[in-house]
N, C-alpha and C. Protein backbone atom coordinates (compact mmCIF):
# COMPACT_ATOMS: atom_id res chain seq x y z
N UNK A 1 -1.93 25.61 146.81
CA UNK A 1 -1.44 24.49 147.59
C UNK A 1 -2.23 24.41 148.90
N UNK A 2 -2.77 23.67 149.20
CA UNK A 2 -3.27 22.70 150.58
C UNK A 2 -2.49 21.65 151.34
N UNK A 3 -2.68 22.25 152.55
CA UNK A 3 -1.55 21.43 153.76
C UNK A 3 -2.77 20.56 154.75
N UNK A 4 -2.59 19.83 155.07
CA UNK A 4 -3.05 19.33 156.12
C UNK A 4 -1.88 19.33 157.01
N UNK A 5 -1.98 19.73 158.22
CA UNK A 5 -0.77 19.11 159.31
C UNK A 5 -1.48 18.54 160.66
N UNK A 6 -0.96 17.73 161.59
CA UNK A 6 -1.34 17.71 162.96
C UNK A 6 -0.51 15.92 163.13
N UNK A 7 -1.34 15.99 164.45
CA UNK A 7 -0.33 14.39 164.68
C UNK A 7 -0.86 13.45 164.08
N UNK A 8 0.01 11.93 164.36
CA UNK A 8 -0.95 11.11 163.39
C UNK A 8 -2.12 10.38 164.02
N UNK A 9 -2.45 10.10 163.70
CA UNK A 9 -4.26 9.44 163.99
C UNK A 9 -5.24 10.56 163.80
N UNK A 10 -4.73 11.72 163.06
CA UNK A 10 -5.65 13.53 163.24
C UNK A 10 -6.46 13.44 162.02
N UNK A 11 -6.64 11.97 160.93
CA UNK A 11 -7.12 11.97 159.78
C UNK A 11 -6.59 12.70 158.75
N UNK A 12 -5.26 13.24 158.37
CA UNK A 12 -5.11 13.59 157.43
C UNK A 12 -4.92 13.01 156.29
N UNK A 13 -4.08 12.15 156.22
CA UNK A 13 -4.83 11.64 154.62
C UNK A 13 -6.16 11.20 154.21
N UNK A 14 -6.74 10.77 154.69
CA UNK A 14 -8.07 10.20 154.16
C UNK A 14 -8.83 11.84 153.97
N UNK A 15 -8.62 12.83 154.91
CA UNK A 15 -9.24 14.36 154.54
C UNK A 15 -8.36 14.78 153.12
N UNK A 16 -6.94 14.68 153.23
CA UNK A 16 -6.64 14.89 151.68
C UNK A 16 -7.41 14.41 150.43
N UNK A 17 -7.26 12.96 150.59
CA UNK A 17 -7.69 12.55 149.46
C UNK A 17 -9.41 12.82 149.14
N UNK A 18 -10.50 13.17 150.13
CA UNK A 18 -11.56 13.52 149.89
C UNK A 18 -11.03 15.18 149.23
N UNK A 19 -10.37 15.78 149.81
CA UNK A 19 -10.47 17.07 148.96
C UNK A 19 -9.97 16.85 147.95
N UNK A 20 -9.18 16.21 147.71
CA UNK A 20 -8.39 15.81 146.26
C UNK A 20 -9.73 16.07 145.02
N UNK A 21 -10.14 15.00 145.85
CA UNK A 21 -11.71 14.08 144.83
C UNK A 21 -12.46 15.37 144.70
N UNK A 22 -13.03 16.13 146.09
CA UNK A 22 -13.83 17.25 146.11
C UNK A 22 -13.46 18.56 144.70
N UNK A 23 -11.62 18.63 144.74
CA UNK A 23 -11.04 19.85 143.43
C UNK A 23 -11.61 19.05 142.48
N UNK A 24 -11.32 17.69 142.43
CA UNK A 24 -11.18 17.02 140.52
C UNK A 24 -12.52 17.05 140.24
N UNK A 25 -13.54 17.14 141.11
CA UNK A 25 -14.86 17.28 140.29
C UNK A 25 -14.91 18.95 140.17
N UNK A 26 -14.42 19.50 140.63
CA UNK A 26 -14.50 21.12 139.97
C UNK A 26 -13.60 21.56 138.95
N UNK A 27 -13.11 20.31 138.12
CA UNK A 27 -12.14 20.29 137.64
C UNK A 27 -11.02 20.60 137.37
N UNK A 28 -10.17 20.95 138.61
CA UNK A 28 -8.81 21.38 139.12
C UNK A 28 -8.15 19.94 138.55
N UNK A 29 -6.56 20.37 138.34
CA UNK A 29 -5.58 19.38 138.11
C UNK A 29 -4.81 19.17 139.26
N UNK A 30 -5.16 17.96 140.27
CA UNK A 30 -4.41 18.16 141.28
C UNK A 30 -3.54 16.80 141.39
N UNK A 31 -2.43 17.20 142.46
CA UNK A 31 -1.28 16.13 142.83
C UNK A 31 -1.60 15.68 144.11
N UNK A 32 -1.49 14.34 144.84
CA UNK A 32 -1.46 13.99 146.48
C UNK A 32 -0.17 13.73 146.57
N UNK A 33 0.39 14.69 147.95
CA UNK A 33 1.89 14.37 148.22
C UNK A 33 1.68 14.24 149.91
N UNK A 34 2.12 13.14 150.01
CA UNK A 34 2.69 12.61 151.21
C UNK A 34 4.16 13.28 151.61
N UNK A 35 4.05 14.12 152.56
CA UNK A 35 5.46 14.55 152.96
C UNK A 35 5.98 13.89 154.29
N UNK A 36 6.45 12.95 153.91
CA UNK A 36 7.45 12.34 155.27
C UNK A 36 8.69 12.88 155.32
N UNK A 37 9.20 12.53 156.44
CA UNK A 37 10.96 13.04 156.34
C UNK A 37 11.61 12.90 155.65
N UNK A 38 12.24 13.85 154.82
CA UNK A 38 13.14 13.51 153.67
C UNK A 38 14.47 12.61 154.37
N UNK A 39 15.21 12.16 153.91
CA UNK A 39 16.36 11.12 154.27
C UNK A 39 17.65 11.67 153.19
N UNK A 40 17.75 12.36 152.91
CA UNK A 40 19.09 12.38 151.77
C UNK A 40 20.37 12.82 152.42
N UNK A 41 20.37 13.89 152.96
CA UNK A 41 21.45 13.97 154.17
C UNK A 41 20.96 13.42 155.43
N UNK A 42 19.98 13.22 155.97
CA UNK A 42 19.45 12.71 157.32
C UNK A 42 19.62 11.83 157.54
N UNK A 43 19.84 11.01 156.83
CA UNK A 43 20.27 9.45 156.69
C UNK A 43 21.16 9.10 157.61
N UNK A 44 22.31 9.59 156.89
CA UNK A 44 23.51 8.85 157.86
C UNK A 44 23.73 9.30 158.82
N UNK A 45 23.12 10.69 159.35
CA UNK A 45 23.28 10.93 160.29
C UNK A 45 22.51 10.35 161.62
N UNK A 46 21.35 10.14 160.90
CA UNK A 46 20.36 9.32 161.79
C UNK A 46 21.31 7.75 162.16
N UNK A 47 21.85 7.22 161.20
CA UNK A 47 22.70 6.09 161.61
C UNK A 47 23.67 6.19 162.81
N UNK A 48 24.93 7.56 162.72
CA UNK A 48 25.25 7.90 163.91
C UNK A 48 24.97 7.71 165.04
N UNK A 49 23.88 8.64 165.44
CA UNK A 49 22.81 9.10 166.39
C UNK A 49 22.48 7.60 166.67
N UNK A 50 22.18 6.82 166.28
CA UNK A 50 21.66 5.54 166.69
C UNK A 50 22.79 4.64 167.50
N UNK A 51 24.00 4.74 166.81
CA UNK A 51 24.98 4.44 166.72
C UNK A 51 25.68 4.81 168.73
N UNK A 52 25.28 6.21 168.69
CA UNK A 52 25.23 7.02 169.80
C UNK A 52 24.61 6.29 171.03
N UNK A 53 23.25 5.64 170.65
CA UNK A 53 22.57 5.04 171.44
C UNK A 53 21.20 6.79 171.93
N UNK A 54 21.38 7.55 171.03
CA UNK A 54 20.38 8.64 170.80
C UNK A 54 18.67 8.37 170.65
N UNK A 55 18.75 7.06 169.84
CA UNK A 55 17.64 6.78 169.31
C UNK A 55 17.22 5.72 170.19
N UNK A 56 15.67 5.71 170.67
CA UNK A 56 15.28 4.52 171.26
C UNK A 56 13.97 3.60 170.59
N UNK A 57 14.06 2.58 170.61
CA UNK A 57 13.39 1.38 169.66
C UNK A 57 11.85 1.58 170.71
N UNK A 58 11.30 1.38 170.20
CA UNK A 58 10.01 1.00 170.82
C UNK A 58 9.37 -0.53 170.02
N UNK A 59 9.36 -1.17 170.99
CA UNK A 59 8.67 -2.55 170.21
C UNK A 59 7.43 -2.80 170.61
N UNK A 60 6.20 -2.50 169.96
CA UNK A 60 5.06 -2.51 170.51
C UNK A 60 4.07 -3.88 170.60
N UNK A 61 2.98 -4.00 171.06
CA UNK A 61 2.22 -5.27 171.28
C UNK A 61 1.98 -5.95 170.33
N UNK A 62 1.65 -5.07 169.37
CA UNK A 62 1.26 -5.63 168.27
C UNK A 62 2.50 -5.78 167.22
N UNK A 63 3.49 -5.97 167.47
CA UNK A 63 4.99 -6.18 166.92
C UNK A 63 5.15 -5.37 166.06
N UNK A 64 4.58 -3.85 165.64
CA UNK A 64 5.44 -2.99 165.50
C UNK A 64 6.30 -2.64 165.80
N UNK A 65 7.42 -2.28 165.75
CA UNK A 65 8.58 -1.35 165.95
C UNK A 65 8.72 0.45 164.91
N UNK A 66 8.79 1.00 166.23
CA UNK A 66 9.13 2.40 166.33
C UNK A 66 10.49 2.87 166.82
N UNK A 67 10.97 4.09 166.12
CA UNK A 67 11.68 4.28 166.91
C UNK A 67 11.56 6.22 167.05
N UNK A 68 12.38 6.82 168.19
CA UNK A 68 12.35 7.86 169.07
C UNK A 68 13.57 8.87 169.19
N UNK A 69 13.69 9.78 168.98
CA UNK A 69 15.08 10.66 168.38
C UNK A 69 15.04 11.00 169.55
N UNK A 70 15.76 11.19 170.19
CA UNK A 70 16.01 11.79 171.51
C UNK A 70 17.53 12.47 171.66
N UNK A 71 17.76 13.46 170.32
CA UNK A 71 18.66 14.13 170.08
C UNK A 71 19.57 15.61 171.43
N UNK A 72 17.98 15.68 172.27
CA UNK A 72 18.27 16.35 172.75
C UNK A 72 19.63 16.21 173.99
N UNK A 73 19.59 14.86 174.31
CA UNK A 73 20.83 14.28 175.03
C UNK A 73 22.12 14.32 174.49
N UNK A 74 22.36 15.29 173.29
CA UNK A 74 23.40 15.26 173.05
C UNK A 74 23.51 17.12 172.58
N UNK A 75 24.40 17.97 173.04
CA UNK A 75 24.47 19.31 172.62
C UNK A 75 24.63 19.87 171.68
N UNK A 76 25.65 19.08 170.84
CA UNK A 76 26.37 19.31 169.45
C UNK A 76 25.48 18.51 168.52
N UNK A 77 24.66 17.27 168.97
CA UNK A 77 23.63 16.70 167.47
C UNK A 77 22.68 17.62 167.60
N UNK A 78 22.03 18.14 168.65
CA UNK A 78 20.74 18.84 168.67
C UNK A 78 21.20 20.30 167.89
N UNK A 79 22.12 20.72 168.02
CA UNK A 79 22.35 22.09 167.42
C UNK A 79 22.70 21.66 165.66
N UNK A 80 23.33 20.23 165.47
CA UNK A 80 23.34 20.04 163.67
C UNK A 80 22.03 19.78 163.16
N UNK A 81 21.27 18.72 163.81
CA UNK A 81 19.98 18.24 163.44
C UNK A 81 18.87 19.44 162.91
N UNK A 82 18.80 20.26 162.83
CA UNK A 82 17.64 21.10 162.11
C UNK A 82 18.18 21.62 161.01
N UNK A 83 19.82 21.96 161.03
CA UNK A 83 20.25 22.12 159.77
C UNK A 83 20.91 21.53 158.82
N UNK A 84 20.20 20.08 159.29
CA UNK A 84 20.61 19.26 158.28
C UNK A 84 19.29 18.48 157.69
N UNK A 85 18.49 18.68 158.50
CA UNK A 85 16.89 19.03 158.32
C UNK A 85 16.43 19.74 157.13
N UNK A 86 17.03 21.31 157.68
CA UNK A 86 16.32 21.98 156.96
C UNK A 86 17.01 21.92 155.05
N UNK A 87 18.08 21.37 154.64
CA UNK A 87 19.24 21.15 153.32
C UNK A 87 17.86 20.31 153.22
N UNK A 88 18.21 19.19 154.03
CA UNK A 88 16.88 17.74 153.01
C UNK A 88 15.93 18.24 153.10
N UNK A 89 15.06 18.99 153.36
CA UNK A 89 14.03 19.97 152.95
C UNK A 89 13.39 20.87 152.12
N UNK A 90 14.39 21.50 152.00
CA UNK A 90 14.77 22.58 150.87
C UNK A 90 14.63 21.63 149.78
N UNK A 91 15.21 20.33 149.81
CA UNK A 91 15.58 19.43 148.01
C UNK A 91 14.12 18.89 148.02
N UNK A 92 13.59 18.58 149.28
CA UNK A 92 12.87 17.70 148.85
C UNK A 92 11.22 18.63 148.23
N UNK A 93 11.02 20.13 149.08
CA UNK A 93 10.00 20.62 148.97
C UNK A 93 10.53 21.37 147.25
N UNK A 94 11.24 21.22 146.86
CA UNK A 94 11.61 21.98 145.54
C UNK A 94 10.76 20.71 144.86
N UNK A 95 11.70 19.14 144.61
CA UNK A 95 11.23 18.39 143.86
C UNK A 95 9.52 17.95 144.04
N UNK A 96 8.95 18.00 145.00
CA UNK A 96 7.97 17.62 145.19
C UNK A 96 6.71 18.65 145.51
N UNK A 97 6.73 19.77 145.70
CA UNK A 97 6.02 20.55 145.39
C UNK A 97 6.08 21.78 144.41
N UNK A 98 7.27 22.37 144.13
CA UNK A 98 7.42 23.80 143.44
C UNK A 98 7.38 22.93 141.82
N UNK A 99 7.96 22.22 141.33
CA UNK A 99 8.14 21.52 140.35
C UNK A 99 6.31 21.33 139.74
N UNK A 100 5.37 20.42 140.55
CA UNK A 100 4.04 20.52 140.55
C UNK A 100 3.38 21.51 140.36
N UNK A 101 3.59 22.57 141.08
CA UNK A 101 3.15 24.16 141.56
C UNK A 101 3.30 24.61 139.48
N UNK A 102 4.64 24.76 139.16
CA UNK A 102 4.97 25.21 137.81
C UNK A 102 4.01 24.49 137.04
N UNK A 103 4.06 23.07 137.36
CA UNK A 103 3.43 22.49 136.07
C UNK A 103 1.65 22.82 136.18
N UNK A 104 1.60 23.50 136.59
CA UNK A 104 0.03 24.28 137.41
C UNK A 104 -1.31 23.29 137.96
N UNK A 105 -0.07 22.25 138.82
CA UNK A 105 -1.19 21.12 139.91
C UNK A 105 -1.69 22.00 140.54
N UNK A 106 -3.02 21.81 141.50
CA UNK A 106 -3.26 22.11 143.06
C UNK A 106 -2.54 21.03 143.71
N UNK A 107 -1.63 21.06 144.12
CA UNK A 107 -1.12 20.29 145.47
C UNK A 107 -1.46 20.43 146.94
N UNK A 108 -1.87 18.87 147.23
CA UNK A 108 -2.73 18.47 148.50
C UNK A 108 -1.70 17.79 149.49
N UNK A 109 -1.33 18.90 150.33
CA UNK A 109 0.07 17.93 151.20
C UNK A 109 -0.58 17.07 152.33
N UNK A 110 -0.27 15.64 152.70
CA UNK A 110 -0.43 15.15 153.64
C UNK A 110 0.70 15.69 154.35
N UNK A 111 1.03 16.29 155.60
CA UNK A 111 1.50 16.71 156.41
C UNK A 111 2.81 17.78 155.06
N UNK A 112 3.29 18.13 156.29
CA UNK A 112 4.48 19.94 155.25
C UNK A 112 5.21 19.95 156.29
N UNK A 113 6.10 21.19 155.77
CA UNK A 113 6.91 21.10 156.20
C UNK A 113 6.43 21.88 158.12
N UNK A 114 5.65 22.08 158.28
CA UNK A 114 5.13 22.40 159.91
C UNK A 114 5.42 21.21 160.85
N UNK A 115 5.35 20.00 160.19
CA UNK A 115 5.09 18.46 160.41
C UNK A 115 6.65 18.29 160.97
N UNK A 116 7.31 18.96 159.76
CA UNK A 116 8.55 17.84 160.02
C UNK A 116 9.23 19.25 161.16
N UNK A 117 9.15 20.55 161.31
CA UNK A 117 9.53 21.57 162.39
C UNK A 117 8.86 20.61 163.81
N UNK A 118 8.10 20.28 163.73
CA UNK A 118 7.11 19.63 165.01
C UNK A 118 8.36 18.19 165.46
N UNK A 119 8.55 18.10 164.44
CA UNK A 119 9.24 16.48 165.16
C UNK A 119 10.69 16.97 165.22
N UNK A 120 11.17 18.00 164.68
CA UNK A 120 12.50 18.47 164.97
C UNK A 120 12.56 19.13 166.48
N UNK A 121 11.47 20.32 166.69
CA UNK A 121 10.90 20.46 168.13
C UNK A 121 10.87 19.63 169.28
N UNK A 122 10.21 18.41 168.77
CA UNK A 122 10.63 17.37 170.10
C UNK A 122 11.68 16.49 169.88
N UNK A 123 12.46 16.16 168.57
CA UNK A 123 13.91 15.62 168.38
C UNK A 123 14.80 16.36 169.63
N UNK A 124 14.85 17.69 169.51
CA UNK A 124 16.05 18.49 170.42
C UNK A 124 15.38 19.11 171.73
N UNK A 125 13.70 18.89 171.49
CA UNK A 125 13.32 19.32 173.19
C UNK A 125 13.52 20.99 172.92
N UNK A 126 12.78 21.50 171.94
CA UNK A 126 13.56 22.94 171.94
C UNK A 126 12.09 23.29 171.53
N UNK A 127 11.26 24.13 172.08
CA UNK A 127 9.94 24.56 171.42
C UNK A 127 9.96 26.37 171.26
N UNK A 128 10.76 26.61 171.46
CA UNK A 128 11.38 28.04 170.49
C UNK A 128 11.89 27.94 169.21
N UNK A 129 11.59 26.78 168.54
CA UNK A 129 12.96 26.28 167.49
C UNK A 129 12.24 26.97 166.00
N UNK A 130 11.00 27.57 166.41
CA UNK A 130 10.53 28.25 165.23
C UNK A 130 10.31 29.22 164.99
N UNK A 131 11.14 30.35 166.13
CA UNK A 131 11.44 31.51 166.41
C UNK A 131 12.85 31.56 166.11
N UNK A 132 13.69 30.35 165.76
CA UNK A 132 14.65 30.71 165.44
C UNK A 132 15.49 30.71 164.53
N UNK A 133 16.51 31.05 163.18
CA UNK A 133 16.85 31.38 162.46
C UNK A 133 16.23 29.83 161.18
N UNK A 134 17.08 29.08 162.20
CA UNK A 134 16.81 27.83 161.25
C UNK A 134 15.30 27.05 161.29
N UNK A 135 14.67 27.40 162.33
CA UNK A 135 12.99 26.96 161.62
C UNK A 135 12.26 28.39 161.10
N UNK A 136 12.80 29.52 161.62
CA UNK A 136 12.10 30.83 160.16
C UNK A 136 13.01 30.15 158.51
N UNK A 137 13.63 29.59 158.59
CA UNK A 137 14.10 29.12 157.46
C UNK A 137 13.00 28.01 157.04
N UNK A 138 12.92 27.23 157.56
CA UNK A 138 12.32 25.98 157.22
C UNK A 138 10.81 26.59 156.67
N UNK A 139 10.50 27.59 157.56
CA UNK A 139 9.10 28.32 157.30
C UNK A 139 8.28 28.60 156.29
N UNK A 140 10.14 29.28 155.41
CA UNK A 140 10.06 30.55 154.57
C UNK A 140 9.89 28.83 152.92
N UNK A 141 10.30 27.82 153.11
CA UNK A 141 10.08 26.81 152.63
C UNK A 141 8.95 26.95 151.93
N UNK A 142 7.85 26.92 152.82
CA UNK A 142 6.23 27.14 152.25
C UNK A 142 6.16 28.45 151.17
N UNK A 143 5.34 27.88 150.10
CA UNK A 143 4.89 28.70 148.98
C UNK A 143 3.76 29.69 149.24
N UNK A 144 3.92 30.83 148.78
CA UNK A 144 3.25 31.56 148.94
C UNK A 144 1.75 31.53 149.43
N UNK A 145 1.42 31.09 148.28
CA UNK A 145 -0.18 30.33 147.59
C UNK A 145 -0.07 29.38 148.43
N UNK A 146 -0.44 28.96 149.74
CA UNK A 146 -0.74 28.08 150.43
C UNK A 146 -1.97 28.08 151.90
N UNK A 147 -2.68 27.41 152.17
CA UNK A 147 -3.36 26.95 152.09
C UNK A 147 -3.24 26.23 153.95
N UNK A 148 -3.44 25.90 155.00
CA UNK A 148 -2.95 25.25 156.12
C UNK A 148 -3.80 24.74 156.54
N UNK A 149 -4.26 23.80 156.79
CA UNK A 149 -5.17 23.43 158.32
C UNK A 149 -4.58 22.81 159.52
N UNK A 150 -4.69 22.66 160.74
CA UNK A 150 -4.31 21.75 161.49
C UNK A 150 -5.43 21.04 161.84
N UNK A 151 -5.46 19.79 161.85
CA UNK A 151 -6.49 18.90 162.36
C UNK A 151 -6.04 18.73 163.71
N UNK A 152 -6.52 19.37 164.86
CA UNK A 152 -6.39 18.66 166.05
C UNK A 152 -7.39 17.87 166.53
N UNK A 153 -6.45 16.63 167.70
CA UNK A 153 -6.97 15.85 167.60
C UNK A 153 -6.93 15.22 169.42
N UNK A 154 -7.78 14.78 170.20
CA UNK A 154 -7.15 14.58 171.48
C UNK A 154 -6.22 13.07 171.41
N UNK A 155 -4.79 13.24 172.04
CA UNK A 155 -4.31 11.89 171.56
C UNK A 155 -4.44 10.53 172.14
N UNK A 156 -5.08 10.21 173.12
CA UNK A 156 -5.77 9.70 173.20
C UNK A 156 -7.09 9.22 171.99
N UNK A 157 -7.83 9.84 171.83
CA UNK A 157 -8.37 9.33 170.30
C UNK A 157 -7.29 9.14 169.48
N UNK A 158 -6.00 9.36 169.12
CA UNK A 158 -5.31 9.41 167.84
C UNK A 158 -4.70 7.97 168.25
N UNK A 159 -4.58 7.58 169.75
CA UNK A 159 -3.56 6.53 169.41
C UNK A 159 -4.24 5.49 169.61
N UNK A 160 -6.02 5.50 169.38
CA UNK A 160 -6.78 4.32 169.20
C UNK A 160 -6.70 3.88 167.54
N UNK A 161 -6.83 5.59 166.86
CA UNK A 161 -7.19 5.54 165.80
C UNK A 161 -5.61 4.97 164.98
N UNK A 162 -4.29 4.83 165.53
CA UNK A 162 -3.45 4.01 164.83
C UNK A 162 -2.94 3.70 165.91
N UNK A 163 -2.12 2.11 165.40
CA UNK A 163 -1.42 0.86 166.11
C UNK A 163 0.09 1.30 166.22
N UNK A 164 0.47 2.56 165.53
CA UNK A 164 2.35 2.34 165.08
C UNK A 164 2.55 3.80 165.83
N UNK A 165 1.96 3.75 167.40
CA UNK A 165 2.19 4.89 168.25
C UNK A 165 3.17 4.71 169.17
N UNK A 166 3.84 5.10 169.64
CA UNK A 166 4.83 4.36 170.99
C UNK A 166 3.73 4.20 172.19
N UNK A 167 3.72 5.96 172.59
CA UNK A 167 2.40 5.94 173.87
C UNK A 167 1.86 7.40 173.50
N UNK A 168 1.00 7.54 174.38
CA UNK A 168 0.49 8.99 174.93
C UNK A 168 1.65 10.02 175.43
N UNK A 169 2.64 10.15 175.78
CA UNK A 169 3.36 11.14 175.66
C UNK A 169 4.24 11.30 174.31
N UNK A 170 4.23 10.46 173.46
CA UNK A 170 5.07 10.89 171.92
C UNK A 170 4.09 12.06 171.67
N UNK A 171 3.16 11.58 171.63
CA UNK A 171 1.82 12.11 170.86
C UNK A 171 1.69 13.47 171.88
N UNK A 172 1.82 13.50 173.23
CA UNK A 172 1.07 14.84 173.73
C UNK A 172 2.07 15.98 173.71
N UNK A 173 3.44 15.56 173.46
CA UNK A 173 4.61 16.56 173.24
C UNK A 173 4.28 17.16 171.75
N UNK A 174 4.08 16.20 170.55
CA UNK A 174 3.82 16.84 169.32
C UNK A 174 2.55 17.39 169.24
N UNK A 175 1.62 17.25 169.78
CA UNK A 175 0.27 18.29 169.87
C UNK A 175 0.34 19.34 170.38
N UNK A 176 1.04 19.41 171.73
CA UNK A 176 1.61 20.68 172.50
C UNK A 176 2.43 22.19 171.24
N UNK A 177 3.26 21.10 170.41
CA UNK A 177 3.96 21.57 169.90
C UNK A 177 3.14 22.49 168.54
N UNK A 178 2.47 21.65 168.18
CA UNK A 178 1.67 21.44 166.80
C UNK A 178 -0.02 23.17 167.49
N UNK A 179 -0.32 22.93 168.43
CA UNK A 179 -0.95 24.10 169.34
C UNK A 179 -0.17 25.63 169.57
N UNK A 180 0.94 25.48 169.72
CA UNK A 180 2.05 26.73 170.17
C UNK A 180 2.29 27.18 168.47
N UNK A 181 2.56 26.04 167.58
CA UNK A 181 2.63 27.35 166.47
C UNK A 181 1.41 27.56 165.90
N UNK A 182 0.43 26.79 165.73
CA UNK A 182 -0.43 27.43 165.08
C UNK A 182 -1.39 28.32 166.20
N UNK A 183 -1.08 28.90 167.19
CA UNK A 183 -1.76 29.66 167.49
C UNK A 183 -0.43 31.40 166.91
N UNK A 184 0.72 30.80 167.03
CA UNK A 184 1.25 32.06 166.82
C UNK A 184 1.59 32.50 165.85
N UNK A 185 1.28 31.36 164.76
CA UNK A 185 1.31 31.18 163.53
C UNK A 185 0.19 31.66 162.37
N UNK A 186 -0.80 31.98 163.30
CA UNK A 186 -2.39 31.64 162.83
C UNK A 186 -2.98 30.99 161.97
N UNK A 187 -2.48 29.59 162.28
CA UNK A 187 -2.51 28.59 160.97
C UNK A 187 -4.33 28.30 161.28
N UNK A 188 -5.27 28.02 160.50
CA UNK A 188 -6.85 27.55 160.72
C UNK A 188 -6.11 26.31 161.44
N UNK A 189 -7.13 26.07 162.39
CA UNK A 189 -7.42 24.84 163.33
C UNK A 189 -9.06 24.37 163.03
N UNK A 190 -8.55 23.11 162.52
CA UNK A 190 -10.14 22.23 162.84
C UNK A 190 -10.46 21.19 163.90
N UNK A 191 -11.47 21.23 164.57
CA UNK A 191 -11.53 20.00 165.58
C UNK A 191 -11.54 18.50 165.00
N UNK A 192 -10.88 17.71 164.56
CA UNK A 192 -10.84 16.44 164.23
C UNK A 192 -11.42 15.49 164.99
N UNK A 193 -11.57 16.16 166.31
CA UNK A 193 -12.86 14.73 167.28
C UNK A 193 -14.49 14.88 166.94
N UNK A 194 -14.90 15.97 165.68
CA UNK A 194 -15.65 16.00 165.18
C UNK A 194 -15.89 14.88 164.42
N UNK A 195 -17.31 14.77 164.10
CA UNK A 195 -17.58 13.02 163.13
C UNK A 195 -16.86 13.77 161.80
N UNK A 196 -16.40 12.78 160.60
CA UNK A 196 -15.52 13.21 159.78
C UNK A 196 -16.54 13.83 158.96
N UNK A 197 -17.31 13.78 158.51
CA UNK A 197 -18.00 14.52 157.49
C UNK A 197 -18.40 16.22 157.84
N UNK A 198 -18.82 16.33 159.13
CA UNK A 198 -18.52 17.22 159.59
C UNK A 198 -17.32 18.52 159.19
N UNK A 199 -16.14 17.17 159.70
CA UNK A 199 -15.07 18.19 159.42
C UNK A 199 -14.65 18.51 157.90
N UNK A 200 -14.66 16.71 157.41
CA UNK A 200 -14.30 17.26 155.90
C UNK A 200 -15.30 18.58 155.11
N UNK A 201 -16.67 18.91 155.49
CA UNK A 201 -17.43 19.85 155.51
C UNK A 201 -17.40 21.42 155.21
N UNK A 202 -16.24 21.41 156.59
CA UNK A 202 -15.51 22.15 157.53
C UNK A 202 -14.04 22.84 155.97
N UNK A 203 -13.78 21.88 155.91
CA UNK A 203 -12.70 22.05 155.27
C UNK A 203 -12.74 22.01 153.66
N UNK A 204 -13.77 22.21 153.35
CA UNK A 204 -14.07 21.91 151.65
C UNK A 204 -14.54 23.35 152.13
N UNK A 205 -15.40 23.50 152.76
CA UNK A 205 -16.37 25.31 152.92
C UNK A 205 -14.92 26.39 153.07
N UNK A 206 -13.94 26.42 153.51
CA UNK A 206 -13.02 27.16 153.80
C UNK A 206 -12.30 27.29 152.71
N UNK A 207 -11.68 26.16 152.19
CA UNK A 207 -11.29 26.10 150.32
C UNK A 207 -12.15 26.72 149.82
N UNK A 208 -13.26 26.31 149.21
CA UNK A 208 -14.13 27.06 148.32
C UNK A 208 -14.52 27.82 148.55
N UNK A 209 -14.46 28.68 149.66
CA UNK A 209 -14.36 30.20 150.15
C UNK A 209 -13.48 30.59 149.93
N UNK A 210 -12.60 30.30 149.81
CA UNK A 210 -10.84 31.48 149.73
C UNK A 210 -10.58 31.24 148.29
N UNK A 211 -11.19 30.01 147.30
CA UNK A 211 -10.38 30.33 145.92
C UNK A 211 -11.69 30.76 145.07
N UNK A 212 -13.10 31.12 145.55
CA UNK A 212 -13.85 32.08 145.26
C UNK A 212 -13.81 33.65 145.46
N UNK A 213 -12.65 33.52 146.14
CA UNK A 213 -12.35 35.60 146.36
C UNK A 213 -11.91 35.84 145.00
């Protein structure tokens, strides 16, 4: 299994799907999974929380609309929110990766579960939250046989490179965040303000180094 994680505008899908292409000509059987937030219990609770006036809309220039969890203004959602996180997690990384994994894909994650710890991190404003019971849970999620990169990226470049950003501080809280574990994490870091070929380069040489041992 292969992860890409980092914020968005950091190129990870378009680096997935070149490695995708890069396994199938070595003729690996592989899957592309997009991991967004699962919603199955998060759902209604996210309705609440809104409900709360927790969540804030961002309506941008270009008439996107975003919106902003700002769970941490509340004591009792910020302490449910990761473990109700981590239930729709658990279902969703079973159906969508271990299920694949058996049927003997290489699975290529656009963002994992690091992604969705990162936005739970700045949901509750808590950047210990993966030192603690319920993100070593979320952790222990990841399959053995796996695989990490982080594409960092300065955000500033990321929020040229997409339109559906709020501003420069969404983005510099989840990089902050996305930096603190993978340094304590020792997840590989690639520079993504590198030209892409470069990096995709970068990141095909590191694969085909580790499943040549």
């Amino acid at each position: 299994m292969i992860c890409l994680i980092g914020i968005d505008g950091s190129g990870k899908t378009t680096h997935a799907r070149k490695i995708i292409s890069h396994l199938q000509q070595s003729g690996d059987k592989c899957r592309y999974v997009w991991f967004g937030t699962p919603y199955f219990l998060s759902y209604p609770f996210m309705i609440i929380c809104r409900t709360l006036g927790l969540t804030e809309i961002h309506r941008l220039p270009n008439k996107v609309i975003c919106s902003e969890h700002q769970y941490y203004r509340n004591k009792p959602v910020a302490l449910i929110w990761p473990w109700i996180q981590f239930l729709d997690l658990a279902l969703f990384v079973f159906l969508q990766v271990y299920v694949s994994l058996l049927l003997e894909f290489t699975v290529v994650c656009d963002r994992f579960v690091y992604d969705i710890l990162v936005e739970i991190m700045a949901d509750i404003n808590d950047t210990k939250l993966y030192e603690k019971l319920v993100g070593r849970l979320i952790l222990r999620l990841k399959p053995r046989s796996t695989v990490v990169f982080f594409l960092d990226v300065n955000e500033k470049t990321a929020l040229i490179r997409k339109q559906d950003i709020p501003n420069v501080r969404y983005l510099t809280c989840r990089r902050n965040n996305y930096c603190l574990i993978s340094r304590d994490l020792n997840i590989l870091t690639a520079d993504a303000e590198r030209p892409f070929n470069c990096v995709q380069k970068h990141l095909v040489g590191q694969i085909d180094g580790m499943t040549s041992e």
